[in-house]
Protein backbone atom coordinates (compact mmCIF):
# COMPACT_ATOMS: atom_id res chain seq x y z
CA UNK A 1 109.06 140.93 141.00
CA UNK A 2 107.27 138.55 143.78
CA UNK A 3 109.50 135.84 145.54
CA UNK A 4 108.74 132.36 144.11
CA UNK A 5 105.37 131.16 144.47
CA UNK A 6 105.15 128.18 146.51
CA UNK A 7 101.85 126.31 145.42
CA UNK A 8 101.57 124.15 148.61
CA UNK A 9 101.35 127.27 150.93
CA UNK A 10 97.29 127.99 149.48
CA UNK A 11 94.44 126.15 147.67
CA UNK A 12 93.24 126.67 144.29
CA UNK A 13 91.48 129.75 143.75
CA UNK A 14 89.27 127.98 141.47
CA UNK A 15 89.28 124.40 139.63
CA UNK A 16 87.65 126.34 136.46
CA UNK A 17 88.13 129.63 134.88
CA UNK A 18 86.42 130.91 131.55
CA UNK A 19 89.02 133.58 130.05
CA UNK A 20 87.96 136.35 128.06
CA UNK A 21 90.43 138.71 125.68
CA UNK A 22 88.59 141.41 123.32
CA UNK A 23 91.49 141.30 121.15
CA UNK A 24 90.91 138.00 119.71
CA UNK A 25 90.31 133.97 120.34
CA UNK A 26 91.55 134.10 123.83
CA UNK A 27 93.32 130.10 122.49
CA UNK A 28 95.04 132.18 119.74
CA UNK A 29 98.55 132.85 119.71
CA UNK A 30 98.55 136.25 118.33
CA UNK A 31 95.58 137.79 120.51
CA UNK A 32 97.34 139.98 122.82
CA UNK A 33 100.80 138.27 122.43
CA UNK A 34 99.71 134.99 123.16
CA UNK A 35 99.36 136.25 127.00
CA UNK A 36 95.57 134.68 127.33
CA UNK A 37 96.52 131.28 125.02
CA UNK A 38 99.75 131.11 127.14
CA UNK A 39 97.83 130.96 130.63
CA UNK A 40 94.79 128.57 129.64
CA UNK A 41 97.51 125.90 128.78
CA UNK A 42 99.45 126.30 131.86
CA UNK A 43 96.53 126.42 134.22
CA UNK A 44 95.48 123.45 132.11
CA UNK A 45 98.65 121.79 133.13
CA UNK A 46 98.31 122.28 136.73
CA UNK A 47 94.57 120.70 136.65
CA UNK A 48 92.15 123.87 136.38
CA UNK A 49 89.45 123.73 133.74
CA UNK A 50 89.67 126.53 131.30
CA UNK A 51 87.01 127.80 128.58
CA UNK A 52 87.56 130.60 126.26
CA UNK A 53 85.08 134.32 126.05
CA UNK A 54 85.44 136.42 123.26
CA UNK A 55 83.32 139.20 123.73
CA UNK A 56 83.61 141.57 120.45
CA UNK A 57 81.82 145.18 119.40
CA UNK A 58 81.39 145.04 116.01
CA UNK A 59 82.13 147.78 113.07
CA UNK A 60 78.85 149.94 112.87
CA UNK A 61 77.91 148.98 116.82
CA UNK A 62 81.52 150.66 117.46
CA UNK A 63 80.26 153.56 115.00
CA UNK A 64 77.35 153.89 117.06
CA UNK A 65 79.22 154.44 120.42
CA UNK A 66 81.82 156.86 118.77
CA UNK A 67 78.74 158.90 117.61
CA UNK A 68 77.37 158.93 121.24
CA UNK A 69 80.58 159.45 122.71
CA UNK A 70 80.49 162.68 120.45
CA UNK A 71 77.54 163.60 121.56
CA UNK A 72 78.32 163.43 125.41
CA UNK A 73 81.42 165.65 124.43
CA UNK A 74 84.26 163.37 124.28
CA UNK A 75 85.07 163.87 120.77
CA UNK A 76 86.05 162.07 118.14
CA UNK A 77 88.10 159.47 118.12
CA UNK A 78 91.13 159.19 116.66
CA UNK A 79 91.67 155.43 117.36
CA UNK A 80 89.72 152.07 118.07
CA UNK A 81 91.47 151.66 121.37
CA UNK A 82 89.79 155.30 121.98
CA UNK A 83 86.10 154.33 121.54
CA UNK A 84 86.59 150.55 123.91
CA UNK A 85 88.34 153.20 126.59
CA UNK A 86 84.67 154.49 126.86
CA UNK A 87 82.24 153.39 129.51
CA UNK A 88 79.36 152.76 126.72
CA UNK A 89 81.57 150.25 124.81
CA UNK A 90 82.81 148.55 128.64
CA UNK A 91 79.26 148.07 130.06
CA UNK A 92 78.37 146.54 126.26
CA UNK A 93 81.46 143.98 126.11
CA UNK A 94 80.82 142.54 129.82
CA UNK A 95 77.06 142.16 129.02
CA UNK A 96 78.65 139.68 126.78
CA UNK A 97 80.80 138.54 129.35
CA UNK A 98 78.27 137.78 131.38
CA UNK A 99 75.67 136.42 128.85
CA UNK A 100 78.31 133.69 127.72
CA UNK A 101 79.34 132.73 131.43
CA UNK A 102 75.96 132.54 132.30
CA UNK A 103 75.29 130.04 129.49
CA UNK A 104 78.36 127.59 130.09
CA UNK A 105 77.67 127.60 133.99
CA UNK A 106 81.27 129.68 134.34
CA UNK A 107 81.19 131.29 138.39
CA UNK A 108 85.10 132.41 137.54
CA UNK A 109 85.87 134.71 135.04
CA UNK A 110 89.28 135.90 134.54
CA UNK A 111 90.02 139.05 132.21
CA UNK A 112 92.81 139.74 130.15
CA UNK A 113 92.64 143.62 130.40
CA UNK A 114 89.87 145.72 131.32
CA UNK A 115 87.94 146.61 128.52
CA UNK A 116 85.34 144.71 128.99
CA UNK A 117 84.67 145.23 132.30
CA UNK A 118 82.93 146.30 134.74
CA UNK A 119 81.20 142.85 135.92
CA UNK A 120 77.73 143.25 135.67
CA UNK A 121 77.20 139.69 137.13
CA UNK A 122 78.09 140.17 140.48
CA UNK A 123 75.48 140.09 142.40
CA UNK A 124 74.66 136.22 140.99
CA UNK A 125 77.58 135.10 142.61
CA UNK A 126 80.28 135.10 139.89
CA UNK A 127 83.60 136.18 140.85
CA UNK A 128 85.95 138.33 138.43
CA UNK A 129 89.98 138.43 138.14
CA UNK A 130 91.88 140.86 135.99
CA UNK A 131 95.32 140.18 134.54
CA UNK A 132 96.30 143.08 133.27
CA UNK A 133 99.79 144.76 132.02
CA UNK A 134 98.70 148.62 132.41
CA UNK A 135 96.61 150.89 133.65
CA UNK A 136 94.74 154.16 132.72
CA UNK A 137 96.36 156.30 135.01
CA UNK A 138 100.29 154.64 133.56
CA UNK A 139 99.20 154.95 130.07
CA UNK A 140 98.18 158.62 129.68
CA UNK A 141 101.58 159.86 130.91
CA UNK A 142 103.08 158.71 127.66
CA UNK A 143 100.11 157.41 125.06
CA UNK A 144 101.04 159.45 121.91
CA UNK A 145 97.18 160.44 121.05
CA UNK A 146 96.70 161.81 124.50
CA UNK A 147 97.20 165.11 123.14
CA UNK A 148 94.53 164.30 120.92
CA UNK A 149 92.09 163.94 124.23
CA UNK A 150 89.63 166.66 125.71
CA UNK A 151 89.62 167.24 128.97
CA UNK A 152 86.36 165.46 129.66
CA UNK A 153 87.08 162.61 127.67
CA UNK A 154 90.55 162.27 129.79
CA UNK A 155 88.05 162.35 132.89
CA UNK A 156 85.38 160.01 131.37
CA UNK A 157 88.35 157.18 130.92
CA UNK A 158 89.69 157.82 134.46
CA UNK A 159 86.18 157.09 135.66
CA UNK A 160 85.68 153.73 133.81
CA UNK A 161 88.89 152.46 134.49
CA UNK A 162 87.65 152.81 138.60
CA UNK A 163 84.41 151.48 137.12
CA UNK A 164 86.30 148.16 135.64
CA UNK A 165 88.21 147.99 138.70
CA UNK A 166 85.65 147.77 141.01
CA UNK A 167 84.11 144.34 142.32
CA UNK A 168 87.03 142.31 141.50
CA UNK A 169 88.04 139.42 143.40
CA UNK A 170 91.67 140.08 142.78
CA UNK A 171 93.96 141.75 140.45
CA UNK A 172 96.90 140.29 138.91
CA UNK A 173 99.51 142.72 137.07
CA UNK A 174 102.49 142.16 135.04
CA UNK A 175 104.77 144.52 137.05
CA UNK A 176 105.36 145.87 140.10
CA UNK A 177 105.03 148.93 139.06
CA UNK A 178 101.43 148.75 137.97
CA UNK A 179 100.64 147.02 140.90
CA UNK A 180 101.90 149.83 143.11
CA UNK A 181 99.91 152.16 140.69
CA UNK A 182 96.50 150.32 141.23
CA UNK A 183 97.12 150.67 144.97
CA UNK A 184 98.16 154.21 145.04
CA UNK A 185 95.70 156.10 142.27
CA UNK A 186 93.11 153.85 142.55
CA UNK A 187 92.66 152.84 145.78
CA UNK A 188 92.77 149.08 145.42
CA UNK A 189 93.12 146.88 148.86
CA UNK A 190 96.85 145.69 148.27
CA UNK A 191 95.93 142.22 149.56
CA UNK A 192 93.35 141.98 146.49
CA UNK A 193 96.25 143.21 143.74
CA UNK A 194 99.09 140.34 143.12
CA UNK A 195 102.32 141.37 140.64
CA UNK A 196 102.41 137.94 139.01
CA UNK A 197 105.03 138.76 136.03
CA UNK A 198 104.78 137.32 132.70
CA UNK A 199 106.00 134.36 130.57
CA UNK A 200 107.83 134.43 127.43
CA UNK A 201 106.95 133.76 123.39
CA UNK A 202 107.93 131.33 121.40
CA UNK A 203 111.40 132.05 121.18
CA UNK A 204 113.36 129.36 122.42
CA UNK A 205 116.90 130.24 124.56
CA UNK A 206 119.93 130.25 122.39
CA UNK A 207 123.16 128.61 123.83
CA UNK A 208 125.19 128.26 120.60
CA UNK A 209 128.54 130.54 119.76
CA UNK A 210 127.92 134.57 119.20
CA UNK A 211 129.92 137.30 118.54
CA UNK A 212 129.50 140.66 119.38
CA UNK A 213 132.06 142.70 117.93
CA UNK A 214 129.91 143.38 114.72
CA UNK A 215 127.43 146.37 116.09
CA UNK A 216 124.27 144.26 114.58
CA UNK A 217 120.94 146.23 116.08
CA UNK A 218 117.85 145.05 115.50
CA UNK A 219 113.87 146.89 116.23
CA UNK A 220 111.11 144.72 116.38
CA UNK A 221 107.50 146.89 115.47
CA UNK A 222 105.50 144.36 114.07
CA UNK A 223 102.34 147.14 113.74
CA UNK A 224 102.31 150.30 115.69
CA UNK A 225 105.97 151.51 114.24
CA UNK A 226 105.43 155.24 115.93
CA UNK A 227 104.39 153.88 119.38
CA UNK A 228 107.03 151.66 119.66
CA UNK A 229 109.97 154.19 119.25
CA UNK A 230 110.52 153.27 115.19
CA UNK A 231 110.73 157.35 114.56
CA UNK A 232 112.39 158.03 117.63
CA UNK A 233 115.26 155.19 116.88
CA UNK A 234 115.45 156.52 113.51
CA UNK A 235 116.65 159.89 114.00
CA UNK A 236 118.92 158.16 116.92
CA UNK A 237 120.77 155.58 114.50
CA UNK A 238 121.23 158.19 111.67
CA UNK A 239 123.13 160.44 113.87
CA UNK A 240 125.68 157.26 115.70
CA UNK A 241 126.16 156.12 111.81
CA UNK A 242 127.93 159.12 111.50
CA UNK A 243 130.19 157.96 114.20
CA UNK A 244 130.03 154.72 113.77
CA UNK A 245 129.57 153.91 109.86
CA UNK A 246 129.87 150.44 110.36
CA UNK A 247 126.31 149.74 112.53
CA UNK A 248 123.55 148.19 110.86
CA UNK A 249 119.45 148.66 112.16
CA UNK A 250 117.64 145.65 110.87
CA UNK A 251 113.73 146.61 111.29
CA UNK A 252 111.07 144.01 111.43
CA UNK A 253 107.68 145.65 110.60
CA UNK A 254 105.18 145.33 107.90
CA UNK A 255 104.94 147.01 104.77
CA UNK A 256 103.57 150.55 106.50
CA UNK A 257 106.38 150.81 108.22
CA UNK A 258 108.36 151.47 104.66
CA UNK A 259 106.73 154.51 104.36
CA UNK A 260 108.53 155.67 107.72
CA UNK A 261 112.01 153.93 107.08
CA UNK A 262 112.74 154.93 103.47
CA UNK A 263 116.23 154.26 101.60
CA UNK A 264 118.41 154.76 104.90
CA UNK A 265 122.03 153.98 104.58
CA UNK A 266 122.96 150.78 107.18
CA UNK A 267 119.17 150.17 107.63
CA UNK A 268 117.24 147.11 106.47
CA UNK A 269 113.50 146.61 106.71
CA UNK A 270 112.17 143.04 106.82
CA UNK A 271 108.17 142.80 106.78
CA UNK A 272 106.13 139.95 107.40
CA UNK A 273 108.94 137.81 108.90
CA UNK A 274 108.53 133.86 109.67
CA UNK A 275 108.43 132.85 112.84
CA UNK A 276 111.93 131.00 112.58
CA UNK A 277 113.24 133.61 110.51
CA UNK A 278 112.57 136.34 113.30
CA UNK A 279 114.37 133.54 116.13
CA UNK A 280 117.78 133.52 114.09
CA UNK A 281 117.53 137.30 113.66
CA UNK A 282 117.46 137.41 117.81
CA UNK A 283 120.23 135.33 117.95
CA UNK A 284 122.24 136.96 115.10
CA UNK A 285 122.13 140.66 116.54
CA UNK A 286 123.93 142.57 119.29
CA UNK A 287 121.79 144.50 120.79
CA UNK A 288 117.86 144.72 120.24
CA UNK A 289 117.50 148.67 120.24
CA UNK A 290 113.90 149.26 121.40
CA UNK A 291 112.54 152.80 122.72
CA UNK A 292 108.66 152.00 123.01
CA UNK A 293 107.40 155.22 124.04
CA UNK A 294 104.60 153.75 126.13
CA UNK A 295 104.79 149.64 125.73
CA UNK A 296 103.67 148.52 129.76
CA UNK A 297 105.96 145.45 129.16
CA UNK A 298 107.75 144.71 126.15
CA UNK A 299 107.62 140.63 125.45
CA UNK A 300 110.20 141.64 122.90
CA UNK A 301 112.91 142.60 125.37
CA UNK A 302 112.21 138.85 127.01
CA UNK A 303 112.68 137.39 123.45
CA UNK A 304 115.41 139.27 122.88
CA UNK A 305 117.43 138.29 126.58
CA UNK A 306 116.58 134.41 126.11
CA UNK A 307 118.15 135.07 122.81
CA UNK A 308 121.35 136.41 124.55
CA UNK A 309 120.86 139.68 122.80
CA UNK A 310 121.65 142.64 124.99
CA UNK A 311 118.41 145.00 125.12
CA UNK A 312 118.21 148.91 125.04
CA UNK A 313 114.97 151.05 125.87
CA UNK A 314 113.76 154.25 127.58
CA UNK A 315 113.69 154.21 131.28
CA UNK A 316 110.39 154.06 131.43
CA UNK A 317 107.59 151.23 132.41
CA UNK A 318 108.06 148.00 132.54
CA UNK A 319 111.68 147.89 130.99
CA UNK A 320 113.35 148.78 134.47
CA UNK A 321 111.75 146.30 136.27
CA UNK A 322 112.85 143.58 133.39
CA UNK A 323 115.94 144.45 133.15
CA UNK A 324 116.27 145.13 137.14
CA UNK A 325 117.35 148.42 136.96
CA UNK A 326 119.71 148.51 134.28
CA UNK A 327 122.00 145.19 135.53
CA UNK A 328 120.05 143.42 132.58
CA UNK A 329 120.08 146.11 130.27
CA UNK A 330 120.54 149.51 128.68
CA UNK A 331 118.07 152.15 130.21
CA UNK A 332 118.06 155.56 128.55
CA UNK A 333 116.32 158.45 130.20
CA UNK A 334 114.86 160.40 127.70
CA UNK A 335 112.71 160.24 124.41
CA UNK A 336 115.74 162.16 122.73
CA UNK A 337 117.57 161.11 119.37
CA UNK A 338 121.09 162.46 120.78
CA UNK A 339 120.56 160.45 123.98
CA UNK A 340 119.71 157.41 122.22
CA UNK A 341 122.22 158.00 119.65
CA UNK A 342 124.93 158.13 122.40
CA UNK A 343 123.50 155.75 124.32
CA UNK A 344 124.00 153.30 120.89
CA UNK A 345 127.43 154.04 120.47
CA UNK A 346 128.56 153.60 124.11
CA UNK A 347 126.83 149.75 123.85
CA UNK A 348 128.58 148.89 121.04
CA UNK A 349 131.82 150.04 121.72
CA UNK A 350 132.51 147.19 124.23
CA UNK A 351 131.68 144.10 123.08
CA UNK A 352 132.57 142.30 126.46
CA UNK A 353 130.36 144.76 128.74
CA UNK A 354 127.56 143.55 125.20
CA UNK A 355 128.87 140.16 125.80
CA UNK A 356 128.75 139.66 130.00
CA UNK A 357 125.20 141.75 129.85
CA UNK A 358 123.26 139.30 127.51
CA UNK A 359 124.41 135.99 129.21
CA UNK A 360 123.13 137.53 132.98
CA UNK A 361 120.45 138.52 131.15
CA UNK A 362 119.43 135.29 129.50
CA UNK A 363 119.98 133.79 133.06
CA UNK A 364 117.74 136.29 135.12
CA UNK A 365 115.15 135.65 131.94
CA UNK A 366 114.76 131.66 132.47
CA UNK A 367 114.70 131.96 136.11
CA UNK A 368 112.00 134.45 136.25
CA UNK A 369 109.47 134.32 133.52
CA UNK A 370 107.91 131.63 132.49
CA UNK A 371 104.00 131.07 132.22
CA UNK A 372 103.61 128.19 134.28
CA UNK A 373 104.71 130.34 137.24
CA UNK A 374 101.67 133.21 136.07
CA UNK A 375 99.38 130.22 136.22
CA UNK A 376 100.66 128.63 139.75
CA UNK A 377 100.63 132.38 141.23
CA UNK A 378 96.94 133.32 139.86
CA UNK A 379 95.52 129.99 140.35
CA UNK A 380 97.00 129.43 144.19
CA UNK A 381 95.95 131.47 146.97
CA UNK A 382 98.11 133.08 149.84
């Protein structure tokens, strides 16, 4: 993680920024966990003009580029996020991108991941920024439909992600790690790439009395239950129940993720959770239990440490970094039931180690991560 930004030591990069996410309204909430909605205010706060781009591909125009995609041997796709990793569907979102900036009088546009880029507008004088949280090159190591990938289509993402990179003004990353990835496999000027961290959700810090002798785990999968580790922590917690009868898994998914769970003795699923519901389920476990096979940062484990909940996860991505090293957290090293299973029972079976963990973690949390330090770090320059 970057040293404190100190706002006085540069000028503003820009007084006004139009922000574009292809996941959603980039002002909504629950477009790309709240990352885009979360920046606009703070930059707000600090006096930069903001306006929103939501560039979209729409059902039968995605069909369309699948089918060509097909054609140019890629084939087919096996997921949405397969068909916008294409260079057809990239060069069709920033034409939007660049239509809509053109048409409010935007000269700063600042993505929130690279799908819709590359810029297409450059040479009229408007300046790009990327915020991202992975890249290509850190995301096929562990995406579980790589396998699923020909060889060509492997190469045809590799080359649009350098395509999206290129002509940026500056690149902003969530970790370190990606940062040093941009640099190294893609070649990026390290003056022009900037590890900025994140901010947290809405979960607010938690300073009331907790116990942690009761092993209480929770998962948090929302959508995605395989990607995030749901089977992998599965087969882990039915093998430490039989060494530990009295833990108890309490899964927050939706209703496909019953399919996965089943009738599982010391395992409750919860689906479609309130908001405040899902904040005193934080604060009433011990230990948030959460082996994303391929999650580049995990705003869950931040949710969880503000909640003074101690967090497990595969040593892996941005986890380490959060966690700084494992002083913050549990890290286990492999995708393997037994090792998680142990890994489970070990936590547990000191409450005090559970105890001391989650309070330095909550600390390193607030003094860290918060959005309006993203904003003052992307909006200031060096």
């Amino acid at each position: 993680m970057n040293a404190p930004f100190d706002t006085h030591a540069g000028a503003l990069r820009f007084e006004r920024v139009a922000i574009t996410c292809v996941f959603g309204d980039p002002r909504d909430l629950k477009s790309w966990s709240g990352a885009p909605a979360n920046l606009a205010r703070e930059l707000e706060r600090i006096g930069v003009t903001v306006e929103s781009i939501r560039p979209s591909i729409g059902r039968l125009e995605k069909l369309g580029v699948a089918a060509c995609d097909m054609m140019a041997g890629l084939g087919r796709p096996v997921s949405t996020e397969q068909v916008l990793r294409g260079l057809r569907s990239r060069r069709r979102l920033a034409a939007q991108v660049a239509e809509q900036a053109s048409r409010i009088g935007a000269r700063h546009v600042l993505h929130t991941g690279t799908f819709d880029l590359p810029a297409c507008d450059l040479g009229a004088g408007v300046k790009h920024y990327l915020y991202c949280d992975h890249s290509w090159a850190l995301t096929r190591a562990h995406h579980i439909d790589v396998p699923h990938y020909n060889r060509r289509a492997l190469a045809a993402f590799d080359q649009a992600e350098r395509e999206a990179l290129a002509g940026l003004s500056h690149v902003f990353t969530f970790g370190a790690y990606v940062r040093d990835n941009l640099i190294a496999h893609y070649r990026l000027p390290p003056e022009k790439v900037t590890a900025v961290g994140s901010g947290m959700g809405a979960i607010e810090p938690y300073e009331g009395p907790k116990s942690y002798d009761k092993p209480a785990l929770l998962f948090v999968a929302k959508h995605l239950f395989k990607a995030k580790g749901g089977l992998l922590l599965l087969e882990a917690f039915d093998l430490a129940y039989r060494q530990r009868p009295d833990l108890r898994l309490t899964i927050v998914g939706d209703e496909r993720s019953r399919a996965f769970v089943g009738e599982r003795p010391g395992v409750t699923l919860q689906a479609h959770l309130p908001w405040e519901k899902l904040q005193q389920l934080y604060r009433e476990s011990t230990l948030l239990v959460q082996p994303m096979l391929n999650d580049p940062w995990g705003q869950v484990y931040l949710e969880a440490m503000v909640s003074r909940t101690a967090v497990m996860g595969l040593n892996r991505n941005g986890l380490p970094e959060l966690v700084d090293g494992g002083r913050h957290g549990f890290l286990v090293d492999r995708a393997d039931p037994s090792a998680l299973a142990e890994a489970i029972v070990s936590a547990v079976s000191d409450p005090g180690r559970l105890e001391r963990m989650a309070a330095t973690a909550q600390r390193h949390v607030l003094q860290n991560y918060s959005w309006g330090r993203v904003a003052e770090r992307i909006a200031y320059s060096s």
